[in-house]
C-alpha atoms as a PDB file:
ATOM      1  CA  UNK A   1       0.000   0.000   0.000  1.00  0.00           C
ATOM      2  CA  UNK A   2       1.756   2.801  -1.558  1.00  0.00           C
ATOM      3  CA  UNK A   3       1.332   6.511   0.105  1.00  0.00           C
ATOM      4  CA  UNK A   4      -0.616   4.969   2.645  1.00  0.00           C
ATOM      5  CA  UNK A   5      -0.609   3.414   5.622  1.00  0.00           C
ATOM      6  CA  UNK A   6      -1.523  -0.066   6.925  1.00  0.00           C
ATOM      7  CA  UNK A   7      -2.628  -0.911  10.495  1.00  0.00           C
ATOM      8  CA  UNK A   8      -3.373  -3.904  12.011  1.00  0.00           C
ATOM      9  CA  UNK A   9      -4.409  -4.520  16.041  1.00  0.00           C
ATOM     10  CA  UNK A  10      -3.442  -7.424  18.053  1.00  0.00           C
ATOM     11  CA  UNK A  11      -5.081  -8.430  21.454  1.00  0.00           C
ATOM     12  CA  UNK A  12      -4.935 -10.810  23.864  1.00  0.00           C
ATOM     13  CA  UNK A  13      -1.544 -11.919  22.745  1.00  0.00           C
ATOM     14  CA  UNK A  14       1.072 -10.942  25.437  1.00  0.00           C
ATOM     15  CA  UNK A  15       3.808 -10.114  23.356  1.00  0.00           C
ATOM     16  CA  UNK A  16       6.996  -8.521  24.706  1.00  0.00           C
ATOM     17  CA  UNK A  17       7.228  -5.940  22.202  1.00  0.00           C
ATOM     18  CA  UNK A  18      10.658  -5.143  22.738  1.00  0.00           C
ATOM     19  CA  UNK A  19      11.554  -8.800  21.588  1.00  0.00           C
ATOM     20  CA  UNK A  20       8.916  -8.154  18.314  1.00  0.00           C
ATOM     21  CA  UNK A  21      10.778  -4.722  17.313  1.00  0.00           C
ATOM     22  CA  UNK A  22      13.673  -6.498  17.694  1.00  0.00           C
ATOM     23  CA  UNK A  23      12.780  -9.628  15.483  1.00  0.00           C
ATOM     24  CA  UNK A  24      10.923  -6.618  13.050  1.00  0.00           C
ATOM     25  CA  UNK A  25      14.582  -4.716  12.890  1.00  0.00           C
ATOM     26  CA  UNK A  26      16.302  -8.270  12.098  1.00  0.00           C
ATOM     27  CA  UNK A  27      13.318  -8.823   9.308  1.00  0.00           C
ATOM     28  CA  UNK A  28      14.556  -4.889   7.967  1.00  0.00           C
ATOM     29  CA  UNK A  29      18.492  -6.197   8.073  1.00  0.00           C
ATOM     30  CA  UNK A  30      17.520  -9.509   6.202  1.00  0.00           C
ATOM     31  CA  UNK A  31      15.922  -7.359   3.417  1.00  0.00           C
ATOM     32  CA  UNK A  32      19.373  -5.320   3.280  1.00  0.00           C
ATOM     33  CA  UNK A  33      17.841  -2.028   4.463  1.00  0.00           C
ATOM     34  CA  UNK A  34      19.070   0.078   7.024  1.00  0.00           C
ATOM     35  CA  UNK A  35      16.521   0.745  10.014  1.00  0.00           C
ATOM     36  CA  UNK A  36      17.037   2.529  13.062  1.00  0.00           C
ATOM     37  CA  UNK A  37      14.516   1.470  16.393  1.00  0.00           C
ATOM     38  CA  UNK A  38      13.787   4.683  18.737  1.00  0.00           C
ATOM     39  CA  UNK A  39      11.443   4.403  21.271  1.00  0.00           C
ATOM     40  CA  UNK A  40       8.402   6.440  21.834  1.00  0.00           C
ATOM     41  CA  UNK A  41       5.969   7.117  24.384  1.00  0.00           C
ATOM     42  CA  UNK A  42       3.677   4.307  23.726  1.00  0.00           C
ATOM     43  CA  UNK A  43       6.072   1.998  22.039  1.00  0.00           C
ATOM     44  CA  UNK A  44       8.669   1.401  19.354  1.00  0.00           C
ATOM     45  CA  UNK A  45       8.597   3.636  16.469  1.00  0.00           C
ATOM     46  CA  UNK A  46      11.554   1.639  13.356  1.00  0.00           C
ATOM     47  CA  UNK A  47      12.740   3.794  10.428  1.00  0.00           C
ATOM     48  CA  UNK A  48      13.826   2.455   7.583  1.00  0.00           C
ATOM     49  CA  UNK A  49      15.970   4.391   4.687  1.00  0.00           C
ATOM     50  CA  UNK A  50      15.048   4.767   1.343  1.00  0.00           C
ATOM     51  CA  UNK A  51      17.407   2.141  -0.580  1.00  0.00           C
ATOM     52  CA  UNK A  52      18.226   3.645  -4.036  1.00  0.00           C
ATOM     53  CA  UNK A  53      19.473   0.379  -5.071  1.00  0.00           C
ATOM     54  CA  UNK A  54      16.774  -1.247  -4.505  1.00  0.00           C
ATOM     55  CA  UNK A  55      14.436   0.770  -6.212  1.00  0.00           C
ATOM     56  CA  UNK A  56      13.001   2.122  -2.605  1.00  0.00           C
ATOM     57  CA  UNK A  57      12.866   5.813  -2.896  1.00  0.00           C
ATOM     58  CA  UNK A  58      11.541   6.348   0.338  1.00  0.00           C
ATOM     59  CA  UNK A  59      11.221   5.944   3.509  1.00  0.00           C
ATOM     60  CA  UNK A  60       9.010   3.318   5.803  1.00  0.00           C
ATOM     61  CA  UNK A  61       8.032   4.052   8.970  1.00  0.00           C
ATOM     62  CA  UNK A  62       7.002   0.800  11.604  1.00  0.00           C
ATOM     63  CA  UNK A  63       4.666   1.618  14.696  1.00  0.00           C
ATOM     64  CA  UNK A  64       5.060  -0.686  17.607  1.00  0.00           C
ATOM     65  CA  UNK A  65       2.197   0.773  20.027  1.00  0.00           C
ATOM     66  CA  UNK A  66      -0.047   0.121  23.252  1.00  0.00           C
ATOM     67  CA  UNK A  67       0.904  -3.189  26.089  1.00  0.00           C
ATOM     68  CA  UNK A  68       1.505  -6.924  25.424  1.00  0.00           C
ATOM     69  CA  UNK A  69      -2.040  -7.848  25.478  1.00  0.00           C
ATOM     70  CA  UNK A  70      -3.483  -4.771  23.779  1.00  0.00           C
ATOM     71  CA  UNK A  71      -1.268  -3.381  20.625  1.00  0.00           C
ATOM     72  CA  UNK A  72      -1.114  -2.431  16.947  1.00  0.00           C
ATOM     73  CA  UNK A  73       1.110  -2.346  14.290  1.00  0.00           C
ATOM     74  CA  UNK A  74       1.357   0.262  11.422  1.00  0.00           C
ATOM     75  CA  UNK A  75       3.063   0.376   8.073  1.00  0.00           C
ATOM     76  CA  UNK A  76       3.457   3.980   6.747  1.00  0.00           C
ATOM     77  CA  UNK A  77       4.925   4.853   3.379  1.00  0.00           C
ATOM     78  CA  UNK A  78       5.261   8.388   2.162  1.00  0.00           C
ATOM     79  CA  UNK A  79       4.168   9.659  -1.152  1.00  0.00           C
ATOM     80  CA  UNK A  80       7.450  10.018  -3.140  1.00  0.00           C
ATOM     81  CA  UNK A  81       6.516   7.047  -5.485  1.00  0.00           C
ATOM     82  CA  UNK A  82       2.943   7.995  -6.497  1.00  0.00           C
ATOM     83  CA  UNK A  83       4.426  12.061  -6.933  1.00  0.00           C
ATOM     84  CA  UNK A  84       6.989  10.282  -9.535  1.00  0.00           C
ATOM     85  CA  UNK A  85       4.979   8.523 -11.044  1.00  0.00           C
ATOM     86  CA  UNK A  86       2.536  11.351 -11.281  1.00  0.00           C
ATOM     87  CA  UNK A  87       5.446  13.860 -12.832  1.00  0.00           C
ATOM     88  CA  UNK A  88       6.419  11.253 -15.209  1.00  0.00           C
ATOM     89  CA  UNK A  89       3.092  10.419 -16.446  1.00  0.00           C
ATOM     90  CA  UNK A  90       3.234  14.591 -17.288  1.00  0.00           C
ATOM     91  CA  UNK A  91       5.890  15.348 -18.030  1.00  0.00           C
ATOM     92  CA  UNK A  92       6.180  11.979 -20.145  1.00  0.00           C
ATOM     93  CA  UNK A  93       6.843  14.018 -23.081  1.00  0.00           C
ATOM     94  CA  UNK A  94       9.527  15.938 -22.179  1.00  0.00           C
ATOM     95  CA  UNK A  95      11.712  13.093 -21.152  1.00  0.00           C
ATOM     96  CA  UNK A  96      10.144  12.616 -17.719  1.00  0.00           C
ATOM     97  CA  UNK A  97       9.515   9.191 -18.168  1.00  0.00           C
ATOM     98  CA  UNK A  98      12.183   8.247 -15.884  1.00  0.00           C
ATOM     99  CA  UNK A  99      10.166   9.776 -12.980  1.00  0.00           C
ATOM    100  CA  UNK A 100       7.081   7.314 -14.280  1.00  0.00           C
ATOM    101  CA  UNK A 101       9.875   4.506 -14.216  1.00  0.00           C
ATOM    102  CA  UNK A 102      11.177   5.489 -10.574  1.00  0.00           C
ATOM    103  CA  UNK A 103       7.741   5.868  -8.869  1.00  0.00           C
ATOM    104  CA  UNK A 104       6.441   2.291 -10.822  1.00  0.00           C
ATOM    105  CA  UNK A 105       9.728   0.262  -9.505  1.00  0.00           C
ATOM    106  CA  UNK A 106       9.348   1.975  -6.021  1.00  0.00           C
ATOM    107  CA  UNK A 107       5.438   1.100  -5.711  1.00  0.00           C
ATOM    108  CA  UNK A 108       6.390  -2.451  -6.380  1.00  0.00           C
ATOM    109  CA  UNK A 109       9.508  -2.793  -4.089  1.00  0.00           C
ATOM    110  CA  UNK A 110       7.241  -1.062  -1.018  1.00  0.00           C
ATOM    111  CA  UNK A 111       4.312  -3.376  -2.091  1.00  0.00           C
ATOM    112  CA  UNK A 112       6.427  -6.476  -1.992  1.00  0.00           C
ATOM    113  CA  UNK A 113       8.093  -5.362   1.076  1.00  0.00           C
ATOM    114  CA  UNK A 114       5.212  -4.319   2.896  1.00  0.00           C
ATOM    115  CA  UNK A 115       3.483  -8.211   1.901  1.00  0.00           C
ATOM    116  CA  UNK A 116       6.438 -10.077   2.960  1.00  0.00           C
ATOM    117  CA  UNK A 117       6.736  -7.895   6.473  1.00  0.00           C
ATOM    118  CA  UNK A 118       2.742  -9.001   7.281  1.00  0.00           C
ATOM    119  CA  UNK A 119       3.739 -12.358   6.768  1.00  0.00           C
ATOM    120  CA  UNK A 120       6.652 -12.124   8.960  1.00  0.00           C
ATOM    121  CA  UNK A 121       4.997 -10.219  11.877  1.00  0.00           C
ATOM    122  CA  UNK A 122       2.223 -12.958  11.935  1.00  0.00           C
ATOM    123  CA  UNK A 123       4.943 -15.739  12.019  1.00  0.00           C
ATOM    124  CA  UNK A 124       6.630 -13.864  14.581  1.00  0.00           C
ATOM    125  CA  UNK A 125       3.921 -13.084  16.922  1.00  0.00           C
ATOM    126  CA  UNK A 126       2.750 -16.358  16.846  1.00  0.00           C
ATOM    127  CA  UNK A 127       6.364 -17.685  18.082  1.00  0.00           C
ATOM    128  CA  UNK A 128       6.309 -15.067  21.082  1.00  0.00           C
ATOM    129  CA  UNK A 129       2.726 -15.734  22.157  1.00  0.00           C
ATOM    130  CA  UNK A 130       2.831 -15.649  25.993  1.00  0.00           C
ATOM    131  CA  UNK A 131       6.452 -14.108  25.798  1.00  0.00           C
ATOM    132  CA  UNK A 132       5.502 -11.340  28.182  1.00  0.00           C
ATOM    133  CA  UNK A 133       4.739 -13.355  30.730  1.00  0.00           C
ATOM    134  CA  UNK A 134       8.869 -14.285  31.144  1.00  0.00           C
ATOM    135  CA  UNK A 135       9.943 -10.690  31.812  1.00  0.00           C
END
């Protein structure tokens, strides 16, 4: 979901969340993109960097918020991609195709990305079920 963001709430799980940002930060690392974890008031808050050579012109924020039994999860992209592909599509003419190019490539690296990282937090939280509990 390009330009958009995706949320999804998970309750009565008891997940340590600092043990899920950390397996979320590994799933960043595996992809090859550079994150950074800070934490926030209510949470975890990851930012990942744009990765030119991937074809990621942008960045991704991750939302870790609310308690282990009580907490969501959000997926924010900016807007970069759908602005190039925008500009390209009009200024197509005068050689700004390679904006339409960018923004197209981008949309489908964040769209893969953003699939693949659902999958993995489901996998994940269903390995730490409980894991609050221990701490």
């Amino acid at each position: 979901m390009c330009g958009s963001a995706m949320e999804k709430k998970f309750v009565q799980r008891n997940v340590n969340l600092l043990f899920l940002t950390d397996y979320l930060m590994a799933f960043f690392s595996r992809e090859g993109l550079e994150a950074k974890k800070l934490r926030v008031e209510e949470g975890f808050k990851i930012v990942v960097k744009p990765s030119y050579s991937r074809d990621m012109y942008e960045a991704v924020i991750v939302y870790i918020l609310g308690k282990p039994n009580d907490f969501t999860i959000k997926f924010v992209t900016g807007e970069l991609s759908r602005s190039l592909v925008k500009w390209g599509r009009l200024t197509r003419l005068i050689g700004g195709g390679s904006f339409l190019l960018r923004g197209l490539k981008s949309q489908d690296v964040l769209e893969k990305l953003e699939k693949d990282f659902w999958m993995y937090v489901n996998e994940k939280i269903d390995y730490l079920l409980g894991s609050a509990k221990s701490t």
